[in-house]
PDB file of N, CA and C in Angstrom:
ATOM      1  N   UNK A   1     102.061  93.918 108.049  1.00  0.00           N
ATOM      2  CA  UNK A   1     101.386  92.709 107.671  1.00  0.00           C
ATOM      3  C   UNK A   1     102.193  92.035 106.563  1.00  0.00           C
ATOM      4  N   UNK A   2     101.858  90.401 106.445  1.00  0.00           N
ATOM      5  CA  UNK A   2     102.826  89.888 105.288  1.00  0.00           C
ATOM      6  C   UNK A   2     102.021  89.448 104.636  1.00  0.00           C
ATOM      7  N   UNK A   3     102.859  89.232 103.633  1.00  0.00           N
ATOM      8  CA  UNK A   3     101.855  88.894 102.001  1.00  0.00           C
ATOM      9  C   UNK A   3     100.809  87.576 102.336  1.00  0.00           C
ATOM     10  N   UNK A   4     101.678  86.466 102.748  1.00  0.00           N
ATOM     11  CA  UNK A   4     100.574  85.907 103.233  1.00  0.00           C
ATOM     12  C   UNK A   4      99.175  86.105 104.056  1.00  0.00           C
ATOM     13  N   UNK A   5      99.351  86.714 105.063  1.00  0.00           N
ATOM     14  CA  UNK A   5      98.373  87.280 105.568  1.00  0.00           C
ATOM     15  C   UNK A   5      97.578  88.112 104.918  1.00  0.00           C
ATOM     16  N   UNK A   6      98.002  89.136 104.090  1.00  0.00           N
ATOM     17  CA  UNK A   6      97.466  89.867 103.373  1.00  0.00           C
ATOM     18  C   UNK A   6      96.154  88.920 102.255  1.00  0.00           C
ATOM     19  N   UNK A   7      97.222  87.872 101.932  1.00  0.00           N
ATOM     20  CA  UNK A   7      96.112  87.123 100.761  1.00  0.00           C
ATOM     21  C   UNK A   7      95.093  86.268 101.185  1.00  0.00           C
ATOM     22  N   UNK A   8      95.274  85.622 102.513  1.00  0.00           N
ATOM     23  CA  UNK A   8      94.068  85.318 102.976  1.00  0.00           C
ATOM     24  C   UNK A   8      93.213  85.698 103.479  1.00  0.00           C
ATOM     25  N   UNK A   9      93.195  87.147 103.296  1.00  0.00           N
ATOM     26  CA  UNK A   9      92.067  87.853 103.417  1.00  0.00           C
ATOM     27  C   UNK A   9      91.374  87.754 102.058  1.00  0.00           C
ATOM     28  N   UNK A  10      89.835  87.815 102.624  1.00  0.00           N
ATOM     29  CA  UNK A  10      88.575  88.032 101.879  1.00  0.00           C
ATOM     30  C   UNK A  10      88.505  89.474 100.871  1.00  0.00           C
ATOM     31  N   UNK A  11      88.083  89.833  99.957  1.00  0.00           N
ATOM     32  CA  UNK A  11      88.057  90.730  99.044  1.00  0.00           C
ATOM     33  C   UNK A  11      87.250  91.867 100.404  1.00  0.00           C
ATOM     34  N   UNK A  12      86.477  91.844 100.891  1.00  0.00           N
ATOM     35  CA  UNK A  12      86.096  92.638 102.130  1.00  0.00           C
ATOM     36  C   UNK A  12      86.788  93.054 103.254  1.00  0.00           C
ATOM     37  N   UNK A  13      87.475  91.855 103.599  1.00  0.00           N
ATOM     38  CA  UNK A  13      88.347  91.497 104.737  1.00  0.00           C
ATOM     39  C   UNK A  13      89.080  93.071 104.473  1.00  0.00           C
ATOM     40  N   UNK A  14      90.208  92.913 103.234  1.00  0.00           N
ATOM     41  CA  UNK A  14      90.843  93.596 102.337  1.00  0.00           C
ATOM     42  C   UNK A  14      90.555  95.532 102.535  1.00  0.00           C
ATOM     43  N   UNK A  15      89.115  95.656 101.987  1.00  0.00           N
ATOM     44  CA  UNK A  15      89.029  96.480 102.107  1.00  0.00           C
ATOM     45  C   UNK A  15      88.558  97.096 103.563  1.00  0.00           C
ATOM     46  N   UNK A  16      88.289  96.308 104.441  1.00  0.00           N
ATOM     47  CA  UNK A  16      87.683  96.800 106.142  1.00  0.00           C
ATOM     48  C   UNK A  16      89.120  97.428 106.417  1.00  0.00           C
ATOM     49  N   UNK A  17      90.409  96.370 106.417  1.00  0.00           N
ATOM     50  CA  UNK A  17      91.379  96.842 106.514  1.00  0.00           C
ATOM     51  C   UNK A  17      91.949  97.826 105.869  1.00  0.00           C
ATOM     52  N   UNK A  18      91.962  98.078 104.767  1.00  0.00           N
ATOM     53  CA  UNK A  18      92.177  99.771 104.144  1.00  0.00           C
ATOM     54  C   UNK A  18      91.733 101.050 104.787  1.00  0.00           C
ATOM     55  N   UNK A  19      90.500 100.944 105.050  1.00  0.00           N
ATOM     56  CA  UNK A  19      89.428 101.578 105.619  1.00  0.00           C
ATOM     57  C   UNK A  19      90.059 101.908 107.217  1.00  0.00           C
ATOM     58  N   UNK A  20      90.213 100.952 108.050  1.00  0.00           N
ATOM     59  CA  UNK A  20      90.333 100.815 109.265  1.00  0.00           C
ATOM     60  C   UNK A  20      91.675 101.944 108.987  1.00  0.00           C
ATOM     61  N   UNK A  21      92.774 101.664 108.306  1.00  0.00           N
ATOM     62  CA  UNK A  21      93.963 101.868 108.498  1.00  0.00           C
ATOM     63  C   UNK A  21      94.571 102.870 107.409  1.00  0.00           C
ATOM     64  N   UNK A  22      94.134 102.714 106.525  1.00  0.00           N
ATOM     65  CA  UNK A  22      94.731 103.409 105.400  1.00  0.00           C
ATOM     66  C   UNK A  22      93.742 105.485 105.449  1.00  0.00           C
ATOM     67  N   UNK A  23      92.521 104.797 105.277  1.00  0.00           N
ATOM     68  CA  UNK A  23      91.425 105.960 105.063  1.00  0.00           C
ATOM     69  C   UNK A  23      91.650 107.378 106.146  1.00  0.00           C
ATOM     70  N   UNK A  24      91.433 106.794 107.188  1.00  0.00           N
ATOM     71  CA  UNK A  24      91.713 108.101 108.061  1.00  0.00           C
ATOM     72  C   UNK A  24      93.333 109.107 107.725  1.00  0.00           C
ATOM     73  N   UNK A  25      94.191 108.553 107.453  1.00  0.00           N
ATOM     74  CA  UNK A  25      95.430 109.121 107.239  1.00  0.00           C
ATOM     75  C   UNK A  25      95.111 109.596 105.621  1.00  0.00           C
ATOM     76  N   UNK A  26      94.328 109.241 104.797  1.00  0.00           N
ATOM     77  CA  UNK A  26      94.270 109.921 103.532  1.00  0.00           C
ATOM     78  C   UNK A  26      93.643 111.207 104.039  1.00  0.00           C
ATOM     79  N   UNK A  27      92.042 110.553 105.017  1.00  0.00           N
ATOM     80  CA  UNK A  27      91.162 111.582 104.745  1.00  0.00           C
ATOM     81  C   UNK A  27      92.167 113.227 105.422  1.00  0.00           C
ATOM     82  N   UNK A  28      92.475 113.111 106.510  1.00  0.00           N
ATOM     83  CA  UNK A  28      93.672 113.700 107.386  1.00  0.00           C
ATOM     84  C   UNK A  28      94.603 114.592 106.286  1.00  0.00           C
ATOM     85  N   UNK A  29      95.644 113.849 105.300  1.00  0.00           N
ATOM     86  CA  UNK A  29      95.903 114.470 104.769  1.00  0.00           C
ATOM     87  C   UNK A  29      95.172 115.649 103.467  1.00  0.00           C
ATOM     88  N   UNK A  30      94.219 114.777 102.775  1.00  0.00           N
ATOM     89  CA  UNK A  30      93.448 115.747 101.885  1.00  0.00           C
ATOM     90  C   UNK A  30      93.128 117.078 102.458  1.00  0.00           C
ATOM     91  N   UNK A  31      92.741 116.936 104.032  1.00  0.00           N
ATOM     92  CA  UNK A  31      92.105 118.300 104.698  1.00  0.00           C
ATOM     93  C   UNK A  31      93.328 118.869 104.723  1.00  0.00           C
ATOM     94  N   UNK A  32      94.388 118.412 105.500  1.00  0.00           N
ATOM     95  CA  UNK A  32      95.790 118.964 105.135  1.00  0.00           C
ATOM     96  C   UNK A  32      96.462 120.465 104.127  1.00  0.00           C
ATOM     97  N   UNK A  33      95.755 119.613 103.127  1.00  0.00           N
ATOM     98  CA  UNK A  33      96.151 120.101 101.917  1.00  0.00           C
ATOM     99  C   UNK A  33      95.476 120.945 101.436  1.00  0.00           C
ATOM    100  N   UNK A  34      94.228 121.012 101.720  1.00  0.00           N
ATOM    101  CA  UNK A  34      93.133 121.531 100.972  1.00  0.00           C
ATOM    102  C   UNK A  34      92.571 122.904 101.885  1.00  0.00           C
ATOM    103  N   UNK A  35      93.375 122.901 103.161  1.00  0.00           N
ATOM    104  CA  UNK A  35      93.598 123.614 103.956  1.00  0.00           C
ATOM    105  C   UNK A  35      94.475 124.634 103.347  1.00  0.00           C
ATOM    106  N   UNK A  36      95.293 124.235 103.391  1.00  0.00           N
ATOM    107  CA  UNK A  36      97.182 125.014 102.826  1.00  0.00           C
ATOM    108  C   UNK A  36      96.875 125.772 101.399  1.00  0.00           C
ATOM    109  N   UNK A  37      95.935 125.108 100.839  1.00  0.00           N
ATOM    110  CA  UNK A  37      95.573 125.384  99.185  1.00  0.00           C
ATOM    111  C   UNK A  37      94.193 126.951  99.511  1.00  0.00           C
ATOM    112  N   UNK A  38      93.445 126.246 100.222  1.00  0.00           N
ATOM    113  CA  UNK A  38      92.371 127.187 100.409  1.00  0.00           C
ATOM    114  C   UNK A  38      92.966 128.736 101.271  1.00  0.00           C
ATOM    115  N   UNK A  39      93.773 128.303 101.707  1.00  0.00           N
ATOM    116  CA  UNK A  39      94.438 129.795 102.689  1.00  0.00           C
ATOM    117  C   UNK A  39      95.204 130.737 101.975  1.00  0.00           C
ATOM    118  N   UNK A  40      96.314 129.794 100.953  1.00  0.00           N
ATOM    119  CA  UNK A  40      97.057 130.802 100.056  1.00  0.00           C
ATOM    120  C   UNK A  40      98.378 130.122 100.249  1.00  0.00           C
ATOM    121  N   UNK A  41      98.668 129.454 101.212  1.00  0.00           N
ATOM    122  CA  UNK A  41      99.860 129.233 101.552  1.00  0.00           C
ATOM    123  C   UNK A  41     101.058 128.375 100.833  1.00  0.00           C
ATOM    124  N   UNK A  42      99.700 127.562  99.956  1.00  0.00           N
ATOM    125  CA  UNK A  42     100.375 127.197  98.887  1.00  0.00           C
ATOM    126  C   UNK A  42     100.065 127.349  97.314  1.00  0.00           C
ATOM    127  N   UNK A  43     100.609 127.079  96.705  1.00  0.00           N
ATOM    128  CA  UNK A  43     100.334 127.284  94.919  1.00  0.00           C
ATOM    129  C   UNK A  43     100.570 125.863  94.438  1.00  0.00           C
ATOM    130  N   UNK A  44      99.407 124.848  94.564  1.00  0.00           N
ATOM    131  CA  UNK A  44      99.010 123.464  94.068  1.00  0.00           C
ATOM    132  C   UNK A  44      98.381 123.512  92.872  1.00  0.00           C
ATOM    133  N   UNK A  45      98.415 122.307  91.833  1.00  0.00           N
ATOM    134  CA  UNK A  45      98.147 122.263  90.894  1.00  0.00           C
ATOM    135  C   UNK A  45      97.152 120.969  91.420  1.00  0.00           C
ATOM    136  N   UNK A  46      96.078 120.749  91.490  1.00  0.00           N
ATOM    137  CA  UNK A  46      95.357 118.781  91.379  1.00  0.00           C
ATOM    138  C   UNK A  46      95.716 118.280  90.288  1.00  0.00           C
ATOM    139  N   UNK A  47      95.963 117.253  90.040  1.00  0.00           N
ATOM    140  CA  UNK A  47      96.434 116.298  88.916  1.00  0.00           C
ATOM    141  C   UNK A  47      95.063 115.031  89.481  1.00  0.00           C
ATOM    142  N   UNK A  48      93.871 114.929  88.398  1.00  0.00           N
ATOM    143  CA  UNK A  48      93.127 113.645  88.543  1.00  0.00           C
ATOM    144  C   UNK A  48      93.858 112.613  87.989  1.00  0.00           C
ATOM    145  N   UNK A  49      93.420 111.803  88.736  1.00  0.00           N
ATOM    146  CA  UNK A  49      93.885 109.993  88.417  1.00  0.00           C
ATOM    147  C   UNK A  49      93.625 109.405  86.841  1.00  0.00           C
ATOM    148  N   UNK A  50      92.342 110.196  86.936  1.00  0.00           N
ATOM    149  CA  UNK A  50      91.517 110.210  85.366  1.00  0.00           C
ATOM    150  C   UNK A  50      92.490 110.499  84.648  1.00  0.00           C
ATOM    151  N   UNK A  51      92.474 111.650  84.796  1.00  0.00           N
ATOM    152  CA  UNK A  51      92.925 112.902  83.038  1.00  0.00           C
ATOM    153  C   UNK A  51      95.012 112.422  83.399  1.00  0.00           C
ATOM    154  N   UNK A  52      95.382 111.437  84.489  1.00  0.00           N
ATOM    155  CA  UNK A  52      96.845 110.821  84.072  1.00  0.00           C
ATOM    156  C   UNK A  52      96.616 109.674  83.239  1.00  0.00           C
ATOM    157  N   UNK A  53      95.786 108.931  83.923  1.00  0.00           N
ATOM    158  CA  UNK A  53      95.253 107.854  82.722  1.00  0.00           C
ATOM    159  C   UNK A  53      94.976 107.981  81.212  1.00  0.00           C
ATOM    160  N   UNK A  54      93.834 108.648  81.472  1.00  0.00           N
ATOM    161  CA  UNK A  54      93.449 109.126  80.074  1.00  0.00           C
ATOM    162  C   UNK A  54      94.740 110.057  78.831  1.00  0.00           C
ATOM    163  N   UNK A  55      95.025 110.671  79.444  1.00  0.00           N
ATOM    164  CA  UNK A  55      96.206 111.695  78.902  1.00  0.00           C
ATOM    165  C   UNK A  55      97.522 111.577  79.762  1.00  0.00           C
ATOM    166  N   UNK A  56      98.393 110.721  79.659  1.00  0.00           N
ATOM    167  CA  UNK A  56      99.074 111.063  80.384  1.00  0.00           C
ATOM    168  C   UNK A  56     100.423 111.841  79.652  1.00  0.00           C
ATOM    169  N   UNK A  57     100.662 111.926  78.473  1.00  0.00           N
ATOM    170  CA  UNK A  57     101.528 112.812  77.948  1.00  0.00           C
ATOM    171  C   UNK A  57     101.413 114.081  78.787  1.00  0.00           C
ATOM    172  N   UNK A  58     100.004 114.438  78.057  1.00  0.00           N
ATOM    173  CA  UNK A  58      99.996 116.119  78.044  1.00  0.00           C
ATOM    174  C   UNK A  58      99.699 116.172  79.757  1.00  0.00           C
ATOM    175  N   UNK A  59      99.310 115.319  80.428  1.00  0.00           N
ATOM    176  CA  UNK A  59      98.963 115.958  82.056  1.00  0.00           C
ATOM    177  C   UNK A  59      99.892 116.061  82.169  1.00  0.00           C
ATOM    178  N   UNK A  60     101.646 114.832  82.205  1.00  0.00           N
ATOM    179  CA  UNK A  60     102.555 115.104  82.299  1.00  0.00           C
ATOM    180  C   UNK A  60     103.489 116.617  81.755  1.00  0.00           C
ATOM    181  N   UNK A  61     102.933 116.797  80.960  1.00  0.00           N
ATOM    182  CA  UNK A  61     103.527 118.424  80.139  1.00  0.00           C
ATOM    183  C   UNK A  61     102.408 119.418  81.111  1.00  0.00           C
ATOM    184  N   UNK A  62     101.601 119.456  81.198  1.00  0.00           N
ATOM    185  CA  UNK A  62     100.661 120.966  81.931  1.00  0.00           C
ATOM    186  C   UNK A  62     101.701 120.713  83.553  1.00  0.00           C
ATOM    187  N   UNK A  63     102.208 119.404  84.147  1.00  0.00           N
ATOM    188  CA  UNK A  63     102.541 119.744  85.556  1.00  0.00           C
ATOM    189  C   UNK A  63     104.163 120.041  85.554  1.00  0.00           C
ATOM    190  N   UNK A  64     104.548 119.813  84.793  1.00  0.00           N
ATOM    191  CA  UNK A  64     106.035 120.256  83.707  1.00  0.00           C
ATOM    192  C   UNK A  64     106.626 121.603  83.748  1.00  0.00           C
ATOM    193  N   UNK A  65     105.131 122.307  83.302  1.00  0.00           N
ATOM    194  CA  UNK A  65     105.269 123.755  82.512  1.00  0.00           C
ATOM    195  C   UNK A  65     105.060 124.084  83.952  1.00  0.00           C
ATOM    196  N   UNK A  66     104.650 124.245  84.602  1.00  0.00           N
ATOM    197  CA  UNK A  66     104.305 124.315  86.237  1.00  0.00           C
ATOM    198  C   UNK A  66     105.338 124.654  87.218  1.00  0.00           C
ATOM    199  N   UNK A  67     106.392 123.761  86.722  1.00  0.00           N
ATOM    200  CA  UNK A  67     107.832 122.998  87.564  1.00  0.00           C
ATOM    201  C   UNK A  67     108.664 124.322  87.446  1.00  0.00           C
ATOM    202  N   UNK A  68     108.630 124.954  86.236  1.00  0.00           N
ATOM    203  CA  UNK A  68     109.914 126.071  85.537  1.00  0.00           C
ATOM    204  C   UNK A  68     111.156 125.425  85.745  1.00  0.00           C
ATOM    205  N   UNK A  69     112.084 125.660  85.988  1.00  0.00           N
ATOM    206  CA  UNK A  69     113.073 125.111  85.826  1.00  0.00           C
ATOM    207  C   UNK A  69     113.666 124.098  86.871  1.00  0.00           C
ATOM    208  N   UNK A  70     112.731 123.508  87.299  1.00  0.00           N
ATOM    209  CA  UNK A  70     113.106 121.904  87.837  1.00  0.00           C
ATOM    210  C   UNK A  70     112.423 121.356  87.062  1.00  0.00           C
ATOM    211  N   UNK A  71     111.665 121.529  85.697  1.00  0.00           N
ATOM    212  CA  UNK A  71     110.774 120.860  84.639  1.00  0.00           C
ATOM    213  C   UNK A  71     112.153 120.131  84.025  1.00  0.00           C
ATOM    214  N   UNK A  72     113.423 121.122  83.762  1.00  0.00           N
ATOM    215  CA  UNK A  72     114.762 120.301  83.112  1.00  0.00           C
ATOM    216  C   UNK A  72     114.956 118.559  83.718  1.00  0.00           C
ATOM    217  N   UNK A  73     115.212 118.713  85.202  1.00  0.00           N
ATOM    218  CA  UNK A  73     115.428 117.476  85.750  1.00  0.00           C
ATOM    219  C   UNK A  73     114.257 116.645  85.795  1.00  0.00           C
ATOM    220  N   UNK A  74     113.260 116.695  85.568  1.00  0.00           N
ATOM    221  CA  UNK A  74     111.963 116.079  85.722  1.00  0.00           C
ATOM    222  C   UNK A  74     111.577 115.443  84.460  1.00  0.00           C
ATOM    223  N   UNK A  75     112.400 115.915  83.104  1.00  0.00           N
ATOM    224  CA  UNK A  75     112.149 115.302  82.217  1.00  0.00           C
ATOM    225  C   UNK A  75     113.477 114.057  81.722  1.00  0.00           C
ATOM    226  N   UNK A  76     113.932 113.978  82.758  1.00  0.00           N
ATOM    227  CA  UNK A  76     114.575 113.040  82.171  1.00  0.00           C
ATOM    228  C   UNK A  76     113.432 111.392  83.311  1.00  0.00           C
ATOM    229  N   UNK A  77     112.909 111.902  83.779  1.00  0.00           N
ATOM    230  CA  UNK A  77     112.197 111.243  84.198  1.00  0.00           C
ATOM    231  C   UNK A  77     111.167 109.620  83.855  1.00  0.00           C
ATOM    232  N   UNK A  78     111.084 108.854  84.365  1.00  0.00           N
ATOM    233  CA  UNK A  78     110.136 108.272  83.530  1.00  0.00           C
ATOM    234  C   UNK A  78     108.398 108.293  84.163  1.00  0.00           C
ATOM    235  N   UNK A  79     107.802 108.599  82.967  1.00  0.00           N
ATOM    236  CA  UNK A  79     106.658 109.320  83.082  1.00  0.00           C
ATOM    237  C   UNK A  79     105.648 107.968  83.316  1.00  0.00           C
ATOM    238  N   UNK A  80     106.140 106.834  82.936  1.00  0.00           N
ATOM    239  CA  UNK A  80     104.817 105.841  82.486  1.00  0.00           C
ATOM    240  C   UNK A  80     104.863 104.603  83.600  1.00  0.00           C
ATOM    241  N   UNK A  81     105.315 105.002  84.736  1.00  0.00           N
ATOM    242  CA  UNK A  81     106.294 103.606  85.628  1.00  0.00           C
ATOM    243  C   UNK A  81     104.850 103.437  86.444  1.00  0.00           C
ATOM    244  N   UNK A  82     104.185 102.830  86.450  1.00  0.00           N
ATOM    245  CA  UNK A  82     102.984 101.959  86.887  1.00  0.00           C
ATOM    246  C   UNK A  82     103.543 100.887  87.861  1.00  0.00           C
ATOM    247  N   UNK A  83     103.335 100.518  88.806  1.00  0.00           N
ATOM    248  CA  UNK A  83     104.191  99.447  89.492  1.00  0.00           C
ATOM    249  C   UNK A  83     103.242  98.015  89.857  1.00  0.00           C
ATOM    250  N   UNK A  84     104.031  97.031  89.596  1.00  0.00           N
ATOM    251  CA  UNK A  84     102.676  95.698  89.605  1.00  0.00           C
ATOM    252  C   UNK A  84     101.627  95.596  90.543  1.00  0.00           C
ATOM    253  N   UNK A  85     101.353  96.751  91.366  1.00  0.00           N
ATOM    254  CA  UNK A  85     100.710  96.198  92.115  1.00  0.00           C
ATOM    255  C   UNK A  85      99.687  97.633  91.979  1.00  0.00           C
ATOM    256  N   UNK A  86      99.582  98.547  91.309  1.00  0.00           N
ATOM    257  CA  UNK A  86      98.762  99.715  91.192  1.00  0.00           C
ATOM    258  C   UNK A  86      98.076  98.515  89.914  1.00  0.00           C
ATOM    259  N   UNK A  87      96.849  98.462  90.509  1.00  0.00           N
ATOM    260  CA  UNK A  87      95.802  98.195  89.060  1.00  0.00           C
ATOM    261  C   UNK A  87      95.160  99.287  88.165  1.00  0.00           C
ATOM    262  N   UNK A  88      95.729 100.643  88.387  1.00  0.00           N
ATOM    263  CA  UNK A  88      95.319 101.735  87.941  1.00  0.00           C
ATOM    264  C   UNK A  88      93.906 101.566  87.315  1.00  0.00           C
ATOM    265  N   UNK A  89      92.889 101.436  88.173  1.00  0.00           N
ATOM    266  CA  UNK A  89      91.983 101.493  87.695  1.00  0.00           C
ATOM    267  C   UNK A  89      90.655 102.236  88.395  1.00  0.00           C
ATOM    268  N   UNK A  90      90.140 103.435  87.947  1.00  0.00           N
ATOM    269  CA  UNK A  90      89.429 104.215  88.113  1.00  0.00           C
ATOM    270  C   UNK A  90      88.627 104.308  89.032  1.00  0.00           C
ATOM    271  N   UNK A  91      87.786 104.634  90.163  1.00  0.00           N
ATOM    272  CA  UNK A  91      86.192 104.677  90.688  1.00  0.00           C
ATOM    273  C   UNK A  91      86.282 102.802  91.665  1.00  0.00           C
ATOM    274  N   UNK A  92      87.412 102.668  91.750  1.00  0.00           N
ATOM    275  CA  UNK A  92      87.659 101.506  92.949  1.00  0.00           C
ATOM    276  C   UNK A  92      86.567 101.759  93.809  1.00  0.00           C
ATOM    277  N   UNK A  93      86.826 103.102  94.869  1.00  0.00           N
ATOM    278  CA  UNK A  93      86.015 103.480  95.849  1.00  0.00           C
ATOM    279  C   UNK A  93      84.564 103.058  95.668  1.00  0.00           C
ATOM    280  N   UNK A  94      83.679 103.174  94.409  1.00  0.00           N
ATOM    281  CA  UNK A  94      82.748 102.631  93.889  1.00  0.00           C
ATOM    282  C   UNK A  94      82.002 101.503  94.482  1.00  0.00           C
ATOM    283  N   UNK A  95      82.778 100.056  94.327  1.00  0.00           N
ATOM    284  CA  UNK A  95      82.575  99.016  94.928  1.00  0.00           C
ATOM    285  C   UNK A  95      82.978  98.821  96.310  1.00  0.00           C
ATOM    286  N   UNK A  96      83.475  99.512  96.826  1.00  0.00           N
ATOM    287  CA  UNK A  96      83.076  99.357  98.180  1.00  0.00           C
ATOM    288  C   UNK A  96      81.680  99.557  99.185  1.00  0.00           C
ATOM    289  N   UNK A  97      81.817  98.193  99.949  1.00  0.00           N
ATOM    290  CA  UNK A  97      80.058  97.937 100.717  1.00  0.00           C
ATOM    291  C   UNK A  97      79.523  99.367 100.920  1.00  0.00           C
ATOM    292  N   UNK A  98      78.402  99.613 101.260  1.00  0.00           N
ATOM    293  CA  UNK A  98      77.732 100.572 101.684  1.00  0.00           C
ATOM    294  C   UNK A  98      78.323 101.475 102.991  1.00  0.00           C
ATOM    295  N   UNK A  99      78.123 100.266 103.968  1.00  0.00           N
ATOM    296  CA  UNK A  99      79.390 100.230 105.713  1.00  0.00           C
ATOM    297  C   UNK A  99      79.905 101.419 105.196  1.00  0.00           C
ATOM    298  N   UNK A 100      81.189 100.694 104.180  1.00  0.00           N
ATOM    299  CA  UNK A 100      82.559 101.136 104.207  1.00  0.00           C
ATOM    300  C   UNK A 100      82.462 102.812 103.652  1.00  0.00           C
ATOM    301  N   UNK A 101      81.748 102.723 102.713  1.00  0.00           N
ATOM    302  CA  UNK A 101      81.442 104.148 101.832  1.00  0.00           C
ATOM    303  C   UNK A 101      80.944 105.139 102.779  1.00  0.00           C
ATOM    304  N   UNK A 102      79.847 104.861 103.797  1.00  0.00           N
ATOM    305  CA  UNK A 102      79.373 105.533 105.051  1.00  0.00           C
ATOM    306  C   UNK A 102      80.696 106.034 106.288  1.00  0.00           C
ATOM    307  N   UNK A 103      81.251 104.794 106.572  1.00  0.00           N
ATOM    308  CA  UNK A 103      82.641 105.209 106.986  1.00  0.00           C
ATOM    309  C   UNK A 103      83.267 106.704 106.557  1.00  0.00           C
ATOM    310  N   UNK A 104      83.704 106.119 105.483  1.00  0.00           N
ATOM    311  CA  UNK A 104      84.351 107.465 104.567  1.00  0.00           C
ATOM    312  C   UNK A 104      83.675 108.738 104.592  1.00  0.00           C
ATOM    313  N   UNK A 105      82.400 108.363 104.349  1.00  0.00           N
ATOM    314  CA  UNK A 105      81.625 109.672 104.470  1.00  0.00           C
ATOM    315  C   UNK A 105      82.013 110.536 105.887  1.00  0.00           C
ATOM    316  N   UNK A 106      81.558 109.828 106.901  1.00  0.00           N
ATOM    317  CA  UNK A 106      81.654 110.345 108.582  1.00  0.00           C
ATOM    318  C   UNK A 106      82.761 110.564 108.821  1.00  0.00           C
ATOM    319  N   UNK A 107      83.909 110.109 108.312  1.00  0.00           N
ATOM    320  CA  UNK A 107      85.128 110.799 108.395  1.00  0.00           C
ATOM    321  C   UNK A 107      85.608 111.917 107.858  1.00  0.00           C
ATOM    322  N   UNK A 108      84.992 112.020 106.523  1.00  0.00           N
ATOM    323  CA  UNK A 108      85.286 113.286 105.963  1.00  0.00           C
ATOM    324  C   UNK A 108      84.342 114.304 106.283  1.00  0.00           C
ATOM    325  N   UNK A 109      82.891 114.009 107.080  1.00  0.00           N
ATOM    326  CA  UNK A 109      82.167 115.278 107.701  1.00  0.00           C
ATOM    327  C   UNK A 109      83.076 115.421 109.336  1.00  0.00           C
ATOM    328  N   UNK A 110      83.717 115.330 109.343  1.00  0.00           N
ATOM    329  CA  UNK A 110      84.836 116.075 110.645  1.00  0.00           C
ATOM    330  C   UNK A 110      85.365 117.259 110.348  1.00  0.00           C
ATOM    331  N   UNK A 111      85.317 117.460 109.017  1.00  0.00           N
ATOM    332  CA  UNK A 111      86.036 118.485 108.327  1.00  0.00           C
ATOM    333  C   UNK A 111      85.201 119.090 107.497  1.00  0.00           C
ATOM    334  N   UNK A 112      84.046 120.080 107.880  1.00  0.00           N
ATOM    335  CA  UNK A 112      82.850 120.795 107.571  1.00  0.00           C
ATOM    336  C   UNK A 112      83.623 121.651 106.409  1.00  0.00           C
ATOM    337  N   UNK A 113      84.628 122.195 106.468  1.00  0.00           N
ATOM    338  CA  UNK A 113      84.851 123.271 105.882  1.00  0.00           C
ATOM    339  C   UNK A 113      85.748 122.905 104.821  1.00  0.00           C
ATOM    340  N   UNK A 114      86.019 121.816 104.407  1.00  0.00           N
ATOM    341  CA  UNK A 114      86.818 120.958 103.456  1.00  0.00           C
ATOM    342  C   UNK A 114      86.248 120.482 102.126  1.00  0.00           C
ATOM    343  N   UNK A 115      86.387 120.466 100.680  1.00  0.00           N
ATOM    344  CA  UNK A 115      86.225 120.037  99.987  1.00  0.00           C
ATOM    345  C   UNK A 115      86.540 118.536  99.316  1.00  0.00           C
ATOM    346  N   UNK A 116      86.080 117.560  99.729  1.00  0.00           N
ATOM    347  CA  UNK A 116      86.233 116.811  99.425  1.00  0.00           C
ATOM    348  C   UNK A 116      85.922 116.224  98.053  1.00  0.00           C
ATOM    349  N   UNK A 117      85.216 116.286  97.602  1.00  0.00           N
ATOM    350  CA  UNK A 117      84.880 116.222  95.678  1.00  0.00           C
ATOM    351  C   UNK A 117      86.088 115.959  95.178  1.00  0.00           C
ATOM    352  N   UNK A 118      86.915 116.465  95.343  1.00  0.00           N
ATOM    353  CA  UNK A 118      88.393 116.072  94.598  1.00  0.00           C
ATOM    354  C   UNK A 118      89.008 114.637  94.797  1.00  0.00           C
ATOM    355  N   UNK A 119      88.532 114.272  95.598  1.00  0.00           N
ATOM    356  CA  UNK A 119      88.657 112.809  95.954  1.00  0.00           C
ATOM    357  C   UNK A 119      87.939 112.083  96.284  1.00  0.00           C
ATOM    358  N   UNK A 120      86.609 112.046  95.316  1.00  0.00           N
ATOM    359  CA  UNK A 120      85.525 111.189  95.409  1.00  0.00           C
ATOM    360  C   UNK A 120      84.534 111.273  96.486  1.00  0.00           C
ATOM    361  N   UNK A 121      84.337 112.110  97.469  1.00  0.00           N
ATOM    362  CA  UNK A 121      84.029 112.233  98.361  1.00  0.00           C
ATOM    363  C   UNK A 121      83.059 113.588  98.172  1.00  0.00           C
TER     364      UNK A 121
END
């Protein structure tokens, strides 16, 4: 899609399309993951959106200490790069219509055995 198109969409419009397109491939991956995490197969750390916001020094240092020695190359890093178009701003999911929130819901009960809480869900 192009920017134009993109902007003449409605603040709804906007999000039907997220939803339609974006949501299923999140929800997909979270189970993914949360799969791989719950089995053993992997050794994940969650990093909330929150506690980078709120703290982002020290979250940046707890996923650091984590790294062991790829923490060297990671700190030359830049930690604070926000990009113009992340409004980094918290509980988005929030304001979305009722519809859309129900959506989300029924997508993420496909996956009975999944924790979703970690991602608002």
């Amino acid at each position: 899609m192009d920017e134009r198109t993109w902007l003449s969409f409605s603040r709804e419009d906007k999000m039907r399309f997220a939803m339609m397109h974006a949501a299923p491939w999140y929800i997909h991956f979270w189970a993914g993951w949360s799969s791989a995490i719950k089995s053993h197969q992997l050794d994940v750390h969650v990093v909330k959106y929150e506690h980078l916001l709120a703290n982002p020094g020290e979250t940046f240092s707890q996923v650091l200490a984590l790294c062991g020695e790829l923490a060297l190359a990671l700190t030359h890093t830049d930690a604070v790069g926000f990009t113009g178009k992340n409004k980094a701003i918290v509980g988005r999911g929030e304001t979305f219509g009722q519809e859309l929130q129900d959506y989300l819901k029924q997508m993420a009960q496909c996956y009975p055995n999944i924790d979703f809480s970690p991602v608002g869900l």
